[in-house]
C-alpha atoms as a PDB file:
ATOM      1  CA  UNK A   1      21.680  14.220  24.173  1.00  0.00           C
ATOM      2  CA  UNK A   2      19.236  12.289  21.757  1.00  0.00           C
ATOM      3  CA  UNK A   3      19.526   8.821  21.004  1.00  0.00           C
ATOM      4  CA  UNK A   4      20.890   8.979  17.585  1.00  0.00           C
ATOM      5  CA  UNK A   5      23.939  11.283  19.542  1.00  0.00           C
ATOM      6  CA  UNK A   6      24.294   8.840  21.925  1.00  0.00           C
ATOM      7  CA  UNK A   7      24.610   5.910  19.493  1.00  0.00           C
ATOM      8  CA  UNK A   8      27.155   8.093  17.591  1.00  0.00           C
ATOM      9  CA  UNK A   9      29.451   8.507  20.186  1.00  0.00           C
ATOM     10  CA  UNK A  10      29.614   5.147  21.496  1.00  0.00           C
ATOM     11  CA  UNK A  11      30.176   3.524  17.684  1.00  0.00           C
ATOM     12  CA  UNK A  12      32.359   6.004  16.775  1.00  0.00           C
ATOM     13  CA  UNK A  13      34.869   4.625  20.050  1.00  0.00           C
ATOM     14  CA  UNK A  14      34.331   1.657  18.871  1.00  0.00           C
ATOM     15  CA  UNK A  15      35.737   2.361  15.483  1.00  0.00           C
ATOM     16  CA  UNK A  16      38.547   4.137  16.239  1.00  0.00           C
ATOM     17  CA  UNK A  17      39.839   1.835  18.758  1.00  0.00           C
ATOM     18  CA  UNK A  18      39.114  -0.787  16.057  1.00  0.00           C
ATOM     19  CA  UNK A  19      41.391   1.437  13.374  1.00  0.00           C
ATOM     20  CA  UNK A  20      43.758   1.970  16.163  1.00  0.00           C
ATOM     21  CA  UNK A  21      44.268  -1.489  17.255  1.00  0.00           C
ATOM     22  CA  UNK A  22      44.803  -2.788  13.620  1.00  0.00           C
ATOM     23  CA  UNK A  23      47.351  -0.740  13.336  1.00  0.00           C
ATOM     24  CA  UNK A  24      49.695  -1.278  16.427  1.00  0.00           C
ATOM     25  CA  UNK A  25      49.997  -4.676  14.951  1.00  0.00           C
ATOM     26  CA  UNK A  26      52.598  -5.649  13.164  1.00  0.00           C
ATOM     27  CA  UNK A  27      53.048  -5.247   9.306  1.00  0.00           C
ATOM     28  CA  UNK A  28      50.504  -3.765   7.519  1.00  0.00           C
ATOM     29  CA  UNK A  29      46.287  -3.898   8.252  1.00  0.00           C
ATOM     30  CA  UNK A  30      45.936  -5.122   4.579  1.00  0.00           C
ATOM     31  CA  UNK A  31      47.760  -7.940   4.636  1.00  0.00           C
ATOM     32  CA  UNK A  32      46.059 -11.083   5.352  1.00  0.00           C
ATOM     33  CA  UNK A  33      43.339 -13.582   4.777  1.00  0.00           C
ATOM     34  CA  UNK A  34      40.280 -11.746   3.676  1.00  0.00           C
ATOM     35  CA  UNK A  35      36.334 -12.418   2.171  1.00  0.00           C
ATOM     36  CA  UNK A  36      33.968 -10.925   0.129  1.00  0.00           C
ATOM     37  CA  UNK A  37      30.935 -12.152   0.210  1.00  0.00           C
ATOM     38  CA  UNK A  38      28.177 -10.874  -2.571  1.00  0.00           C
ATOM     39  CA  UNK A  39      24.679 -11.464  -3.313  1.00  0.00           C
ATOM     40  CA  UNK A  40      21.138  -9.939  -3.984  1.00  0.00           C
ATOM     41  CA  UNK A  41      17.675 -10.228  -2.754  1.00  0.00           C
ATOM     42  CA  UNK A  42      14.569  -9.854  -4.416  1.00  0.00           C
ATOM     43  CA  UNK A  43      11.594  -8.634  -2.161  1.00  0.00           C
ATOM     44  CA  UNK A  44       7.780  -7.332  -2.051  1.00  0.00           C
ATOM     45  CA  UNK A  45       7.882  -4.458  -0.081  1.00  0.00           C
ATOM     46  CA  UNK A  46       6.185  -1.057   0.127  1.00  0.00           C
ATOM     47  CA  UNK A  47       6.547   1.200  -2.973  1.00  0.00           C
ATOM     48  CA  UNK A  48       8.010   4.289  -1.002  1.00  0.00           C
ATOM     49  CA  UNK A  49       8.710   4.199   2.721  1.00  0.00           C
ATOM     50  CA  UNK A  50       5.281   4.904   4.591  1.00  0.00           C
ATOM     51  CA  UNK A  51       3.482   3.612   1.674  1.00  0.00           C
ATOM     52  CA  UNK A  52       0.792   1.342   1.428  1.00  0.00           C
ATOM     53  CA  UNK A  53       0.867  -0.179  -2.246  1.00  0.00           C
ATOM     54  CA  UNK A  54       3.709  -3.163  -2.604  1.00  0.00           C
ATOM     55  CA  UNK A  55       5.868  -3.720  -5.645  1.00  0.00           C
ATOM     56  CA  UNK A  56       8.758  -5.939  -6.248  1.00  0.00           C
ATOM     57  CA  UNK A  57      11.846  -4.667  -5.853  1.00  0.00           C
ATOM     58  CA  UNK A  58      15.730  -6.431  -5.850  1.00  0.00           C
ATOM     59  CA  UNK A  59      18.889  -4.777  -3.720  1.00  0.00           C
ATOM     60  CA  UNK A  60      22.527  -5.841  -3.386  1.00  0.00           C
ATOM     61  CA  UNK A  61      24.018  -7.817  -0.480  1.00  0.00           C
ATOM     62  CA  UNK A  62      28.357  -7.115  -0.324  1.00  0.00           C
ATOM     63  CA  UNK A  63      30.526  -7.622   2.932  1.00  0.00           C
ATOM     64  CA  UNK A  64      33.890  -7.392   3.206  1.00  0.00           C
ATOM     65  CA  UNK A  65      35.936  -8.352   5.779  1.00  0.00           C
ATOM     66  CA  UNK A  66      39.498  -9.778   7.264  1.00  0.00           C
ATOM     67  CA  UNK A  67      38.990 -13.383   7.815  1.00  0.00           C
ATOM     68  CA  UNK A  68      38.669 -14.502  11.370  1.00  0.00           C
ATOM     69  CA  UNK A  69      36.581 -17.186  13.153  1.00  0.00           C
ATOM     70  CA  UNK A  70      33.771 -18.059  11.105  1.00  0.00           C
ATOM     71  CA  UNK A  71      31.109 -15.788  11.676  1.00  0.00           C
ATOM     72  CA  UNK A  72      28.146 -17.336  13.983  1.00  0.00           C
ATOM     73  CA  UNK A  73      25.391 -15.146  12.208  1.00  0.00           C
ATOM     74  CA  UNK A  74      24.556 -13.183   9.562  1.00  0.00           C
ATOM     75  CA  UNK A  75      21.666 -11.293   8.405  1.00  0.00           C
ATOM     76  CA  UNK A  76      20.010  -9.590   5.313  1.00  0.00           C
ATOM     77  CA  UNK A  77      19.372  -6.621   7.224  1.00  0.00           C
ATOM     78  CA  UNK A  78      23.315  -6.498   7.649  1.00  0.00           C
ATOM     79  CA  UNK A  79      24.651  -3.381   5.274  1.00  0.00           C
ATOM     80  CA  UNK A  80      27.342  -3.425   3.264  1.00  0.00           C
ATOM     81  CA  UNK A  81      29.770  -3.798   6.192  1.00  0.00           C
ATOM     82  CA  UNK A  82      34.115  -3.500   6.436  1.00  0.00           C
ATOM     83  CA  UNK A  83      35.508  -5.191   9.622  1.00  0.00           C
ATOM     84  CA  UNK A  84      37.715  -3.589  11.719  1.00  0.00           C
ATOM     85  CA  UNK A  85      37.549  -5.676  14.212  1.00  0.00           C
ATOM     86  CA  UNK A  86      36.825  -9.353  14.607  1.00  0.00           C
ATOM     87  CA  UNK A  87      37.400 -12.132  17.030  1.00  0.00           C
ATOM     88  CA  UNK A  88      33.877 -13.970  16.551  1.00  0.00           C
ATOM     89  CA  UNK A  89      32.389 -12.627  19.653  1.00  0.00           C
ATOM     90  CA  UNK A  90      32.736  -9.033  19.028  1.00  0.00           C
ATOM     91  CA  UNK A  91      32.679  -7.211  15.232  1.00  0.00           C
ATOM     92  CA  UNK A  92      33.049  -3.649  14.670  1.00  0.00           C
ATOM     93  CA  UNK A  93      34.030  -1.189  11.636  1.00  0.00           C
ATOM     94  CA  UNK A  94      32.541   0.390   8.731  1.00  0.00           C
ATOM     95  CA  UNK A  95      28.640   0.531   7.111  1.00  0.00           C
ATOM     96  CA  UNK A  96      27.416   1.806   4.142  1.00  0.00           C
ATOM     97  CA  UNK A  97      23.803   1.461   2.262  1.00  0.00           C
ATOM     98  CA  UNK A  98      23.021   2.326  -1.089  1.00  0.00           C
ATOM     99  CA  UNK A  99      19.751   4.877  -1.397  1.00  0.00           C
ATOM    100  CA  UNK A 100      17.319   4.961  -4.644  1.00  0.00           C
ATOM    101  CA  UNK A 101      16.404   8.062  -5.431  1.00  0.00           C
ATOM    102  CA  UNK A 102      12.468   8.602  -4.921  1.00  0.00           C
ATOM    103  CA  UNK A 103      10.382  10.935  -7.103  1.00  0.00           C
ATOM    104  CA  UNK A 104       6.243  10.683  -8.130  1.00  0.00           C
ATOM    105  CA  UNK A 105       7.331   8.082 -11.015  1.00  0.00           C
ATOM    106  CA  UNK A 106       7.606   5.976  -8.146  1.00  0.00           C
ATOM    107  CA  UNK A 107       4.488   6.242  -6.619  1.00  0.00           C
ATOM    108  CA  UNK A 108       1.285   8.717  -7.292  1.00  0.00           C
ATOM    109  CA  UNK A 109       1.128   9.324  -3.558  1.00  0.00           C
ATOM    110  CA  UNK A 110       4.421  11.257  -4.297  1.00  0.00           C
ATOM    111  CA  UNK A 111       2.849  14.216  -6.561  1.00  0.00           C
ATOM    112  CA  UNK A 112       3.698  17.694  -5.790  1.00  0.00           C
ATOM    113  CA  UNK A 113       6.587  16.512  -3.266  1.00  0.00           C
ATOM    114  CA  UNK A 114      10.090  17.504  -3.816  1.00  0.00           C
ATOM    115  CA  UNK A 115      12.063  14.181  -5.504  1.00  0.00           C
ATOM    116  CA  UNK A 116      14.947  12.388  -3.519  1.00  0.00           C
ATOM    117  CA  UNK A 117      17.942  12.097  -4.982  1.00  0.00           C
ATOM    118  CA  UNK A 118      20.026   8.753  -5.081  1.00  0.00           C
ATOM    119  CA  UNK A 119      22.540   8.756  -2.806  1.00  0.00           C
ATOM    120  CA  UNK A 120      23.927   6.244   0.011  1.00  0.00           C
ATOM    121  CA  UNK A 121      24.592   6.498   3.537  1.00  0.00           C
ATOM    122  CA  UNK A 122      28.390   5.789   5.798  1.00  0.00           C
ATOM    123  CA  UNK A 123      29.326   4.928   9.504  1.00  0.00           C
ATOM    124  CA  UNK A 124      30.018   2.505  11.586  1.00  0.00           C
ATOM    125  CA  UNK A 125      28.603  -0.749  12.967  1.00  0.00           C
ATOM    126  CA  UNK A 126      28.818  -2.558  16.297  1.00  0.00           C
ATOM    127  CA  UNK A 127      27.787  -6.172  17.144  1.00  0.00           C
ATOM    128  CA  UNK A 128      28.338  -9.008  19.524  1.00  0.00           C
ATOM    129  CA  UNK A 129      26.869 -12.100  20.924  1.00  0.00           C
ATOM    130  CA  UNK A 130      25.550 -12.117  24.560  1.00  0.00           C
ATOM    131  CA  UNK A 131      24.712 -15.724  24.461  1.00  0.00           C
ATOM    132  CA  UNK A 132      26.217 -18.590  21.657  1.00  0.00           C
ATOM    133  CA  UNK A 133      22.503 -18.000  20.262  1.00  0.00           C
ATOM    134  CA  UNK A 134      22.308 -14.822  20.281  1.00  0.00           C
ATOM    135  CA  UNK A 135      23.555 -11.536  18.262  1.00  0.00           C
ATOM    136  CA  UNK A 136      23.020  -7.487  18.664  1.00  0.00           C
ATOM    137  CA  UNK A 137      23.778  -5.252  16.023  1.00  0.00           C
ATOM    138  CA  UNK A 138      23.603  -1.567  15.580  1.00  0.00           C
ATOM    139  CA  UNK A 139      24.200   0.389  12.967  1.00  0.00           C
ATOM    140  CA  UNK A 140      24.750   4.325  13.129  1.00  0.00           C
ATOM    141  CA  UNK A 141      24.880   6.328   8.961  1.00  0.00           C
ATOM    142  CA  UNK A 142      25.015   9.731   7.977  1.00  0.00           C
ATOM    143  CA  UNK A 143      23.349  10.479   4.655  1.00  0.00           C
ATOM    144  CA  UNK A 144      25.071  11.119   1.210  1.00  0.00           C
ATOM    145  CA  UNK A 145      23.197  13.535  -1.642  1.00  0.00           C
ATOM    146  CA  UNK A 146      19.828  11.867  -0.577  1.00  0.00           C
ATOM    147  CA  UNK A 147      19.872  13.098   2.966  1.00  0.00           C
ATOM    148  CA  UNK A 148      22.008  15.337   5.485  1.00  0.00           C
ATOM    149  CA  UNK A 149      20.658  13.345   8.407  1.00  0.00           C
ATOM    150  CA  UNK A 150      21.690  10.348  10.635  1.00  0.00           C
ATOM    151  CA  UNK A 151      20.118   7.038  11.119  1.00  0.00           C
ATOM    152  CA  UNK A 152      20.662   4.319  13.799  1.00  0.00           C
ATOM    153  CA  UNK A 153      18.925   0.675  13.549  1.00  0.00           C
ATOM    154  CA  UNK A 154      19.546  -1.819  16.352  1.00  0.00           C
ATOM    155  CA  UNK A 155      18.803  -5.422  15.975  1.00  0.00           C
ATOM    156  CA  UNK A 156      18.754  -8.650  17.817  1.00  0.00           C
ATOM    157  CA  UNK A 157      18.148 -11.668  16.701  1.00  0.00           C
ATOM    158  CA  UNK A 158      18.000 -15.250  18.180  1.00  0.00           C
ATOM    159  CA  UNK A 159      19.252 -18.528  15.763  1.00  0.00           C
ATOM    160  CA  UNK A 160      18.795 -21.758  16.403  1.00  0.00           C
ATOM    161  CA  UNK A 161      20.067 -25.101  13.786  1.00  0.00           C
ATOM    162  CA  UNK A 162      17.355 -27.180  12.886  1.00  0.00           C
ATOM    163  CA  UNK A 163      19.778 -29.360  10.477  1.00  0.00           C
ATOM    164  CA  UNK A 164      23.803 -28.739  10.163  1.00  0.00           C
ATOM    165  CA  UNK A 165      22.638 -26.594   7.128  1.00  0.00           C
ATOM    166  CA  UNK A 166      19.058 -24.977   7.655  1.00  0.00           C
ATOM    167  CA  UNK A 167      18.822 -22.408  10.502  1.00  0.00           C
ATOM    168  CA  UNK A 168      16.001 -20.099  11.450  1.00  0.00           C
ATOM    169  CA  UNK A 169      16.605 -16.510  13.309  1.00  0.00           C
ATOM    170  CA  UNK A 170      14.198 -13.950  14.096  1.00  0.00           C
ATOM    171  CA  UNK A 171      13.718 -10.918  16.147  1.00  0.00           C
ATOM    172  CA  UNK A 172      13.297  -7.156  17.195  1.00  0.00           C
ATOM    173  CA  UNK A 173      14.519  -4.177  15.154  1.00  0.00           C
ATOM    174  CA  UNK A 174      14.410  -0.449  15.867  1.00  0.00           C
ATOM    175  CA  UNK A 175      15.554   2.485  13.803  1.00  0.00           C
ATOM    176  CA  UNK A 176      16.039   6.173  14.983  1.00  0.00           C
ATOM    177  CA  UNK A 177      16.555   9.118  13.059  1.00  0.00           C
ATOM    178  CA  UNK A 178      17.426  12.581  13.246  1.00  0.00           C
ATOM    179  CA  UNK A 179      15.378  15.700  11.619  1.00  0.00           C
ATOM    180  CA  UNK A 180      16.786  16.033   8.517  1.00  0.00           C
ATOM    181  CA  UNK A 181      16.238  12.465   7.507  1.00  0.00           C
ATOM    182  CA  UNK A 182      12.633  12.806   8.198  1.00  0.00           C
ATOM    183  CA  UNK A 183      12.573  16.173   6.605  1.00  0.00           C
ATOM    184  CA  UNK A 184      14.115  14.453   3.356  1.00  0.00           C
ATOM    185  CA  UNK A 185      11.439  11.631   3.481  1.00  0.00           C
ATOM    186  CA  UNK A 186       8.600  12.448   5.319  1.00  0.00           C
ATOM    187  CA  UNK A 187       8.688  16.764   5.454  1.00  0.00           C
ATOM    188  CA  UNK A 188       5.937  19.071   3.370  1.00  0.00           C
ATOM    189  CA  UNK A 189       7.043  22.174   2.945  1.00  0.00           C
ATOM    190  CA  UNK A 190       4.363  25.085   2.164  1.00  0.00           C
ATOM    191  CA  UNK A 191       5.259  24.586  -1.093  1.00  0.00           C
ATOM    192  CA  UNK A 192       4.735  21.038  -1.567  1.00  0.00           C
ATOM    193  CA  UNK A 193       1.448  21.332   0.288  1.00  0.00           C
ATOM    194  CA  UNK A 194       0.232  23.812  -2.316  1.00  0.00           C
ATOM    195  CA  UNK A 195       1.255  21.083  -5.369  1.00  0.00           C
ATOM    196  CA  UNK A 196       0.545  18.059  -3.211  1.00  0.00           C
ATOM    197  CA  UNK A 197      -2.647  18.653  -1.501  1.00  0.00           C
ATOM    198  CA  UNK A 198      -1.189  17.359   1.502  1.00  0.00           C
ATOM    199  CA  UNK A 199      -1.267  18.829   5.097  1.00  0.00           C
ATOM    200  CA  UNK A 200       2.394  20.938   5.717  1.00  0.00           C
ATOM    201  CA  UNK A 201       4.079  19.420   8.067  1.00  0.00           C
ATOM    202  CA  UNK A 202       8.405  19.417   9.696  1.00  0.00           C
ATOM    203  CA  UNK A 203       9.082  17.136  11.446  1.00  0.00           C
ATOM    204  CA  UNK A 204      12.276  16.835  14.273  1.00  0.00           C
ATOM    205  CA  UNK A 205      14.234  13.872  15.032  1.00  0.00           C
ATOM    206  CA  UNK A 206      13.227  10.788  16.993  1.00  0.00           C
ATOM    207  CA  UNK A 207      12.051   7.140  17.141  1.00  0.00           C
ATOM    208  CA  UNK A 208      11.437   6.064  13.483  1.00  0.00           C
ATOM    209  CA  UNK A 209      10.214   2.778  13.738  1.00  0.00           C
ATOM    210  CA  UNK A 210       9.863  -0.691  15.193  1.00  0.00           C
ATOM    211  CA  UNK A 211       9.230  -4.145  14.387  1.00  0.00           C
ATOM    212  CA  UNK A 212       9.998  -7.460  13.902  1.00  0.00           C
ATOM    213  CA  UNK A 213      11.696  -9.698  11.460  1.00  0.00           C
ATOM    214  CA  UNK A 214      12.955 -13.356  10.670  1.00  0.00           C
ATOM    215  CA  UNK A 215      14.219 -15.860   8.290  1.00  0.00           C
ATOM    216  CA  UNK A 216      14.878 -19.012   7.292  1.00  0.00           C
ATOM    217  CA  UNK A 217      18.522 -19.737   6.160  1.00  0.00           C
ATOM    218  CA  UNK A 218      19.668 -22.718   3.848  1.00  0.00           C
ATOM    219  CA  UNK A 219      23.353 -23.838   3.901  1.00  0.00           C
ATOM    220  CA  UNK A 220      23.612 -24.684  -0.382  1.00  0.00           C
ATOM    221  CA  UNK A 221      27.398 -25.171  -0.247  1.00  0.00           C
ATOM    222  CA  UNK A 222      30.240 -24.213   2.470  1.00  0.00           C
ATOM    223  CA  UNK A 223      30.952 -20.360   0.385  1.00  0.00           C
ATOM    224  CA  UNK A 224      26.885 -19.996  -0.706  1.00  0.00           C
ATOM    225  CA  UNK A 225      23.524 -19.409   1.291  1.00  0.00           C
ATOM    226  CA  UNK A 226      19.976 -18.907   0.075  1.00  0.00           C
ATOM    227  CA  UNK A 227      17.262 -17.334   2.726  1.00  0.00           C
ATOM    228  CA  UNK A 228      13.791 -16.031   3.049  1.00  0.00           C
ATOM    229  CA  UNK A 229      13.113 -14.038   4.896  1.00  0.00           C
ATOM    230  CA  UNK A 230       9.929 -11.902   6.851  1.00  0.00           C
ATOM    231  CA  UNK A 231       9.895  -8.740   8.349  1.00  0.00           C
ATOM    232  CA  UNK A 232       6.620  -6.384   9.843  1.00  0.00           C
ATOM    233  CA  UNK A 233       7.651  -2.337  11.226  1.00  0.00           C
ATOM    234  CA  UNK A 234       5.572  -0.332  12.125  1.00  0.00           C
ATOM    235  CA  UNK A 235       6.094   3.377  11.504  1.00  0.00           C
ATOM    236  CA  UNK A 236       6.666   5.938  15.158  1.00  0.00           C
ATOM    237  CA  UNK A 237       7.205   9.078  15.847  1.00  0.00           C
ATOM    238  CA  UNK A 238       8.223  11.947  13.564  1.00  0.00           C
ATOM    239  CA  UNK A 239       7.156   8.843  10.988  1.00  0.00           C
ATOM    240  CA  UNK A 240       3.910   8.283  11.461  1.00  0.00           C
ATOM    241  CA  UNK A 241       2.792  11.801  12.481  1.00  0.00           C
ATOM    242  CA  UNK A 242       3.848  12.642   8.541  1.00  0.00           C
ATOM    243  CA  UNK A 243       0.411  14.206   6.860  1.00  0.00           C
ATOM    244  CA  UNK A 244       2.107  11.684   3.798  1.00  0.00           C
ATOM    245  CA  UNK A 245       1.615   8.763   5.634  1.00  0.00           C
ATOM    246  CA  UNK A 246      -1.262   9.879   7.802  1.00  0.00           C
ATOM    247  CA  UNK A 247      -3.267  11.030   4.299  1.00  0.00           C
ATOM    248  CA  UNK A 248      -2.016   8.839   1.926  1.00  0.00           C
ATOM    249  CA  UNK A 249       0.123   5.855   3.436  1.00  0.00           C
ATOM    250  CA  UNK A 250       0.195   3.186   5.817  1.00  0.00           C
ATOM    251  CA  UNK A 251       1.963   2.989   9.291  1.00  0.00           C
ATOM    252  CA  UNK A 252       2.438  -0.830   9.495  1.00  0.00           C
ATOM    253  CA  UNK A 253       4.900  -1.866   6.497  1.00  0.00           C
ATOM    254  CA  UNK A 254       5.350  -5.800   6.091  1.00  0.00           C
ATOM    255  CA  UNK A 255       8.279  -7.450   3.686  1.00  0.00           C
ATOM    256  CA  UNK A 256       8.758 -10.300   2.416  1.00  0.00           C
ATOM    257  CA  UNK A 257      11.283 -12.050   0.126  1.00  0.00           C
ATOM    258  CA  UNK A 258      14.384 -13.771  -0.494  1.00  0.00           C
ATOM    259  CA  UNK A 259      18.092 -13.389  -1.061  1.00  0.00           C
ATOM    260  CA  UNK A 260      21.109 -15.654  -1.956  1.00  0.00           C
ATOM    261  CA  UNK A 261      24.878 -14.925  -1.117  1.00  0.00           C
ATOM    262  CA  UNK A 262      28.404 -16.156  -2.136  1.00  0.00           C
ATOM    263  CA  UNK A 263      31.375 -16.250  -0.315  1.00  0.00           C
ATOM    264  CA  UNK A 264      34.891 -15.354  -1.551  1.00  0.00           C
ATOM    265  CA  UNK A 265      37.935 -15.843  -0.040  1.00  0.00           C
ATOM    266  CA  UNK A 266      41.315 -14.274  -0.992  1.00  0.00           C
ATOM    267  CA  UNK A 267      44.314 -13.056   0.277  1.00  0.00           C
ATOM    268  CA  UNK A 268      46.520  -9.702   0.302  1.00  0.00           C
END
């Protein structure tokens, strides 16, 4: 079984015996202390993935979630998440990320390949703290519209409190993906070779990247945050052996930038 199957299997029992214990309780799921916490970051980061000119950009940051013990650690790379579970050393439940489309307005590298449509992609997450300074998290998404393929990024990061309100974190990140994903983003077709210019290649699934990342995190106020934050991948596998990043990209992709976030609390 690959590794995006295995990850699949393993969050998915973690979800449903999240869903499952929610609901022996008693009463309903719903009801309850929740929080929503929303925010944005603004960022420098490649113009396409694989690319090698850098724009600035912006995204959304939104987590939802049934208040619990106050989380230990949070990160930008964290999708839009739903809780299932959470007792402050384990958290589990639903993922989503929103998807641009991607077309040659958005880059010139881009001419002659088929556009991307916007989309997003669901699943499920999984994280938990092996030490009191440590977290792991990994994600596992299936695309919508953009992409019919899956995606898995595991993360750990270490966080230590300089001051009761600044904290730095940092860490390793790794991302697999199956072959329609990389067919979506990084696939020629004959077709597209003829417009393009560029080599045809298809690509299966496999390793899609790895790197590094970390941040610095500033306590504003108890509900509000503000970070920047660092991260370097570097492009593997059915990635990097792309004729678009091979002819007209870059394999190492850096980011930098920074994001704020507010926390809501309400109940049901």
């Amino acid at each position: 079984m690959s590794p995006v199957g295995r990850i699949s299997l393993v969050l998915a029992a973690v979800v449903l015996s999240g869903a499952g214990t929610a609901n022996a309780g008693e009463g309903s799921w719903l009801s309850g202390d929740w929080y929503l916490t929303v925010g944005a970051t603004g960022m420098v980061a490649p113009n396409f993935e694989g690319g090698k000119e850098y724009l600035l950009s912006a995204s959304p940051i939104i987590s939802l979630g049934k208040a619990g013990p106050a989380a230990r650690f949070t990160s930008r790379n964290d999708n839009i998440s739903l809780a299932l579970v959470d007792d402050g050393g384990v958290r589990a439940g639903l993922t989503g990320k929103f998807l641009f489309s991607r077309d040659d307005d958005n880059a010139d590298e881009l001419k002659g390949l088929d556009p991307v449509r916007w989309g997003g992609e669901v699943g499920g997450f999984f994280e938990f703290y092996p030490t009191d300074w440590l977290r792991a998290r990994a994600e596992l998404r299936h695309g919508i519209r953009a992409h019919n393929g899956f995606v898995a990024d595991i993360a750990a990061d270490a966080f230590y409190d300089v001051t009761p309100t600044v904290r730095i974190s940092g860490g390793p990140r790794v991302s697999f993906a199956s072959g329609n994903y990389f067919d979506a983003y990084y696939g020629v077709n004959a077709q597209e070779a003829v417009a393009s210019g560029l080599s045809e290649y298809h690509p299966g699934g496999g390793l899609k990247s790895t790197g590094l990342g970390g941040a610095i995190t500033w306590k504003v106020t108890e509900p509000m945050t503000a970070s920047l934050f660092g991260e370097y991948s570097r492009l593997m596998g059915p990635a990097a052996d792309s004729s678009l990043v091979k002819e007209r990209g870059d394999r190492n992709q850096f980011m930098i930038g920074v994001s704020t976030t507010y926390r809501f609390d309400f109940t049901m």
